[in-house]
Protein backbone atom coordinates (compact mmCIF):
# COMPACT_ATOMS: atom_id res chain seq x y z
CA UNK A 1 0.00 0.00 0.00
CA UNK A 2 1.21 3.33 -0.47
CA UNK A 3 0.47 5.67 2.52
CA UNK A 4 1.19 9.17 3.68
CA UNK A 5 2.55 8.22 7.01
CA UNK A 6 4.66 4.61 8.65
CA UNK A 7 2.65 1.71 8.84
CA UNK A 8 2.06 -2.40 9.45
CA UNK A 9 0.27 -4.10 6.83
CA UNK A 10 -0.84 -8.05 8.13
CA UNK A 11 -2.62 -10.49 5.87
CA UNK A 12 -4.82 -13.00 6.94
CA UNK A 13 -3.24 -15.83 6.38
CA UNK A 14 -5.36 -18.87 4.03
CA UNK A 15 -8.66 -17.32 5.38
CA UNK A 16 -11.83 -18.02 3.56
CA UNK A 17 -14.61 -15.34 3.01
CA UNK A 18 -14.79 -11.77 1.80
CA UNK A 19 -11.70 -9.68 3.29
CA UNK A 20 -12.24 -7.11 5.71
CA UNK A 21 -9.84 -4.30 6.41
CA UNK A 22 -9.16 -3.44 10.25
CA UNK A 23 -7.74 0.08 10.09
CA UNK A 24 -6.12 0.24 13.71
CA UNK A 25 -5.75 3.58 14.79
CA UNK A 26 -2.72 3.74 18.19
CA UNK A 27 -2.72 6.27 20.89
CA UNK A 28 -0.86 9.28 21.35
CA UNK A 29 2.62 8.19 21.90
CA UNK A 30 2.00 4.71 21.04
CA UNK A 31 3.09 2.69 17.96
CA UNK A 32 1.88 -0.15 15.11
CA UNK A 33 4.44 -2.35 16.58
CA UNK A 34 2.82 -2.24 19.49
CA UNK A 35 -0.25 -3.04 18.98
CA UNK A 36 1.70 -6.19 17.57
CA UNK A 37 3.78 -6.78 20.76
CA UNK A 38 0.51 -6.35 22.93
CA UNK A 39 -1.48 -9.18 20.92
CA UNK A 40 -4.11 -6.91 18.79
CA UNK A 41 -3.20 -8.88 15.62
CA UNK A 42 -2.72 -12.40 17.36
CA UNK A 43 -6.02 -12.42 18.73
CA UNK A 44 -8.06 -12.25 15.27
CA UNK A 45 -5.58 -14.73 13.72
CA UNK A 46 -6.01 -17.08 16.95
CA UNK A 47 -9.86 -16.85 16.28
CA UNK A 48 -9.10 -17.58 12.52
CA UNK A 49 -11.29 -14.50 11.31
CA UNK A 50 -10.91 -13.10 7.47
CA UNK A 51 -9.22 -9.49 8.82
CA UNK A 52 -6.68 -7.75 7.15
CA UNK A 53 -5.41 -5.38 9.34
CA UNK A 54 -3.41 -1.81 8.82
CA UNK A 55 -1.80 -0.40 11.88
CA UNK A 56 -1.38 3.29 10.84
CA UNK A 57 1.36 5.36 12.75
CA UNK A 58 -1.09 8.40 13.14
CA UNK A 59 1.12 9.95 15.69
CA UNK A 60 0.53 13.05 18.21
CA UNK A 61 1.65 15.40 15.52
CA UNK A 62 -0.77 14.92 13.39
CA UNK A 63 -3.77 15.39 15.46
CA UNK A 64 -2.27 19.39 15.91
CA UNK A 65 -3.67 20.38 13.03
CA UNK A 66 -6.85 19.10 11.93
CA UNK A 67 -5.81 19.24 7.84
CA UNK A 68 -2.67 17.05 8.58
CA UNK A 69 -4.45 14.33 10.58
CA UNK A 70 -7.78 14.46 8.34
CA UNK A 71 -5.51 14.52 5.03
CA UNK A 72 -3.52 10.97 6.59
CA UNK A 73 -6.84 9.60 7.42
CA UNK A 74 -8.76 10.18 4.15
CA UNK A 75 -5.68 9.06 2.16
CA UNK A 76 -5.80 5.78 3.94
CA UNK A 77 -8.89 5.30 3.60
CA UNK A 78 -9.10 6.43 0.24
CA UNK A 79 -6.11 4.03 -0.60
CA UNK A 80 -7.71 0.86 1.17
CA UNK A 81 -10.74 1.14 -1.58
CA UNK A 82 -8.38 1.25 -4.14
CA UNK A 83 -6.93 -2.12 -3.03
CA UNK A 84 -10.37 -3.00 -3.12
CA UNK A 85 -11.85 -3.86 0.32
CA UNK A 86 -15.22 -3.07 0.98
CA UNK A 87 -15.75 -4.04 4.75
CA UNK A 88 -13.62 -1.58 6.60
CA UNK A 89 -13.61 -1.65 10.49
CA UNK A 90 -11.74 0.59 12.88
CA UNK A 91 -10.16 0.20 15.93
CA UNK A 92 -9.10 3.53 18.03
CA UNK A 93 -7.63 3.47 21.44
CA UNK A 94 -7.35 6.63 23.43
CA UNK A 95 -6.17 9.62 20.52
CA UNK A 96 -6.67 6.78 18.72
CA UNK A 97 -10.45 6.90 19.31
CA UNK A 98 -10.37 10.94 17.77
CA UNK A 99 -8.83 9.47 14.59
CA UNK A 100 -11.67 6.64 14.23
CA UNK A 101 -14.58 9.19 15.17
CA UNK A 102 -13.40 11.63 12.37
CA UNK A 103 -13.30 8.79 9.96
CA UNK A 104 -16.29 7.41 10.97
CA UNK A 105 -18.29 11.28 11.30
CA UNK A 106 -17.05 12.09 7.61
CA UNK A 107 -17.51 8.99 5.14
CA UNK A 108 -19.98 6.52 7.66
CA UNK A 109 -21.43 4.82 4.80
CA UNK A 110 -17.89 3.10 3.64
CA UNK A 111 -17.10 1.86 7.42
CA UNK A 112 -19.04 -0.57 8.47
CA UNK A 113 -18.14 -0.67 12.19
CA UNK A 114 -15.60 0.37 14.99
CA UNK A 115 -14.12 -0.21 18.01
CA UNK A 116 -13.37 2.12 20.59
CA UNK A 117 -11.03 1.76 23.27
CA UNK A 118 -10.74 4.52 26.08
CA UNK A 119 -11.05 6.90 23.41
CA UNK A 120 -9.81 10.33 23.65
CA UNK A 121 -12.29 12.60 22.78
CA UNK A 122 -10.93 15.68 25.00
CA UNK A 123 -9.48 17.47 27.53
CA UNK A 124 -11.24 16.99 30.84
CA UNK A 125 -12.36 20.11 31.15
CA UNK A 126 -14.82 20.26 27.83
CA UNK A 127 -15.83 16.71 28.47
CA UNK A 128 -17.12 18.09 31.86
CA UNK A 129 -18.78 20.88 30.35
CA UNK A 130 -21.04 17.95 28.40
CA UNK A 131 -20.99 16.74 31.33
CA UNK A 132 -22.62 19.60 33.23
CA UNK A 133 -24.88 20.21 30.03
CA UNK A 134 -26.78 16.96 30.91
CA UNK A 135 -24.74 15.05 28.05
CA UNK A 136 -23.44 15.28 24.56
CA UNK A 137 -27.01 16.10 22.96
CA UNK A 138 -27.76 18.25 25.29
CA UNK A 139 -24.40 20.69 24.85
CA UNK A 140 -23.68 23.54 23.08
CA UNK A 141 -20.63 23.79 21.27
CA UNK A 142 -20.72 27.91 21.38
CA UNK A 143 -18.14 29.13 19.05
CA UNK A 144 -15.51 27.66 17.86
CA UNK A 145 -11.97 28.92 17.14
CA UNK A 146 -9.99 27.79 14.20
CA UNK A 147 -7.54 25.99 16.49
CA UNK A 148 -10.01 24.44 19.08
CA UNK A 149 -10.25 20.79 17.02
CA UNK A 150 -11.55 19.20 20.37
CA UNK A 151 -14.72 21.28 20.51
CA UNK A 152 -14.89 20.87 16.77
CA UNK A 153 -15.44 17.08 16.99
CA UNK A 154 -17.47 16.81 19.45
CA UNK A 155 -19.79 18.84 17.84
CA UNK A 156 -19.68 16.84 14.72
CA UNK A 157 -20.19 13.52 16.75
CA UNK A 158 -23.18 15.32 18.26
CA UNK A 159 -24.34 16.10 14.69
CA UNK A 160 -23.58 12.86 13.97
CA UNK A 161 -26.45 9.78 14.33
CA UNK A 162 -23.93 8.07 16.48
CA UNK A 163 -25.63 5.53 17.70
CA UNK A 164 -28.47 4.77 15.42
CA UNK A 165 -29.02 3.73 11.54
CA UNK A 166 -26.82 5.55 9.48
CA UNK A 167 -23.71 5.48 11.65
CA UNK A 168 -21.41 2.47 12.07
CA UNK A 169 -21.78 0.08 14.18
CA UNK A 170 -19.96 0.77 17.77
CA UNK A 171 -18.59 -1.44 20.22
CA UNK A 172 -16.97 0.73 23.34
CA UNK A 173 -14.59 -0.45 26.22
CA UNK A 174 -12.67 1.61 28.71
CA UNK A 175 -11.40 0.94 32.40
CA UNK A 176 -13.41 1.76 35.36
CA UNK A 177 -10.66 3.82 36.68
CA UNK A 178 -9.15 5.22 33.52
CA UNK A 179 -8.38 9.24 34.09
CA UNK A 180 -10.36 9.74 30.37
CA UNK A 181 -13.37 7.67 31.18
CA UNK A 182 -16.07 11.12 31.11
CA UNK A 183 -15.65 10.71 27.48
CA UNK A 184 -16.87 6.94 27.33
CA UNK A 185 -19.49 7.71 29.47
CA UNK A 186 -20.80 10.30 27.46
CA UNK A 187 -20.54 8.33 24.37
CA UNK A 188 -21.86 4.76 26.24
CA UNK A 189 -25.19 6.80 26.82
CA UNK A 190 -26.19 6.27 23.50
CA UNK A 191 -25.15 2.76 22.81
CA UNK A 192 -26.97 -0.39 23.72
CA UNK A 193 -25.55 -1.58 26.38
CA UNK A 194 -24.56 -5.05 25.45
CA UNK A 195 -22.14 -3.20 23.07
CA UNK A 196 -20.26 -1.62 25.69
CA UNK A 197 -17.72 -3.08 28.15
CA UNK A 198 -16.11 -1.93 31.49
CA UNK A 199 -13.08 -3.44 33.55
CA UNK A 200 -11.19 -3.06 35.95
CA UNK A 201 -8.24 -1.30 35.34
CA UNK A 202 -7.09 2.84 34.00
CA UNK A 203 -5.54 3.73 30.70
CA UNK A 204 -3.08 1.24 30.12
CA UNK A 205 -2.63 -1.25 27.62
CA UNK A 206 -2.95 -4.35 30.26
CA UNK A 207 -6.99 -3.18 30.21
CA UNK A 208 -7.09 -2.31 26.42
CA UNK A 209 -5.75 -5.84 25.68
CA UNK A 210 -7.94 -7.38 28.64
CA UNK A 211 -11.36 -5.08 26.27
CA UNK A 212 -10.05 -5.80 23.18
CA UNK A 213 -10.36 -9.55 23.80
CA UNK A 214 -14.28 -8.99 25.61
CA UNK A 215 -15.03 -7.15 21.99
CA UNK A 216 -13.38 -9.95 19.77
CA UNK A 217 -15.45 -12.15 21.96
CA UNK A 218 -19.17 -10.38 21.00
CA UNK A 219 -17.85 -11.85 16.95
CA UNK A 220 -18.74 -8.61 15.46
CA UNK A 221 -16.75 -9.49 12.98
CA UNK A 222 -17.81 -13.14 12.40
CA UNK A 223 -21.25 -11.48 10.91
């Protein structure tokens, strides 16, 4: 594949059935090799499931501007039709979980589902002020500068029909003591709740592996 940033490209190996194309999307100072080293990729090929994935090295950087990390995403994206896979799944864990919801807010109708893990949806002090609003679609967004891409996505998730028909499907897991969890919480409130899963633990990659293996476990992607 050619892409606009470092990557890890796994094939399914001798897997029957129509390909789908995980695009896994690491946290802020986190890498594609480790999502390898912490077992992302050994899990689906332990359960023997027909998943490509792409471990995209969509790092802190990029998320500073909102052109540079939107022009990464949509060129992925963009590039894994061209290969042509038409299942595409996400997976975003903590900044991670920004990347995925701009994906998913902007082209829903080419990704069929994601997977969130303790995303990262803001600072703590905007996610209290949805919060304090009574929750996301109850919260004003007010106005927004150029530079302030936090508010700016949660207003398009709130714009969005997260949730419902017409938006991916969502499967959500964060740790009952992780610092971020306000943001899950907003976000689990409109999700049925068989789709969302909570453990013990904060925001570490111990509880994202211990979540990511409850969410392979649902076989969303056996379907």
């Amino acid at each position: 594949m050619h892409l606009p940033v470092d990557h890890i490209f796994d094939v399914a190996p001798g897997v029957a059935g129509e390909r789908i194309l995980l695009l896994m999307l690491p946290g802020a100072k986190n890498t594609p090799q480790q999502l390898v080293e912490y077992g992302f990729v050994r899990a689906l090929r332990e359960r023997e499931l027909p998943v490509d994935v792409l471990a995209l090295n969509a790092h802190v950087d990029l998320y500073l501007d909102r052109s540079d990390i939107e022009r990464v995403l949509h060129g992925t994206l963009d590039e894994i039709r061209a290969q042509g896979y038409r299942r595409i799944w996400l997976l975003g864990i903590s900044l991670g979980g920004s990347g995925a919801m701009i994906c998913a807010t902007q082209r829903a109708t080419e990704i069929e589902g994601m997977f969130l893990l303790a995303p990262f949806l803001g600072t703590r002090g905007i996610i209290a002020e949805a919060e304090a609003a009574g929750g996301l679609r109850q919260w004003r967004a007010g106005e927004i500068s150029p530079r302030d891409h936090e508010r700016a996505l949660l207003e398009r998730i709130q714009g969005s029909p997260f949730g419902a028909a017409g938006f991916p499907q969502v499967y959500l897991g964060y740790g009952s003591e992780d610092r971020y969890r306000g943001a899950s919480i907003l976000l689990s409130q409109y999700l049925p709740p068989q789709r969302v899963s909570v453990l013990p633990g904060g925001h570490d990659w111990e509880t994202w592996s211990a979540l990511w293996q409850r969410q392979l476990g649902m076989r969303p992607l056996s379907q």
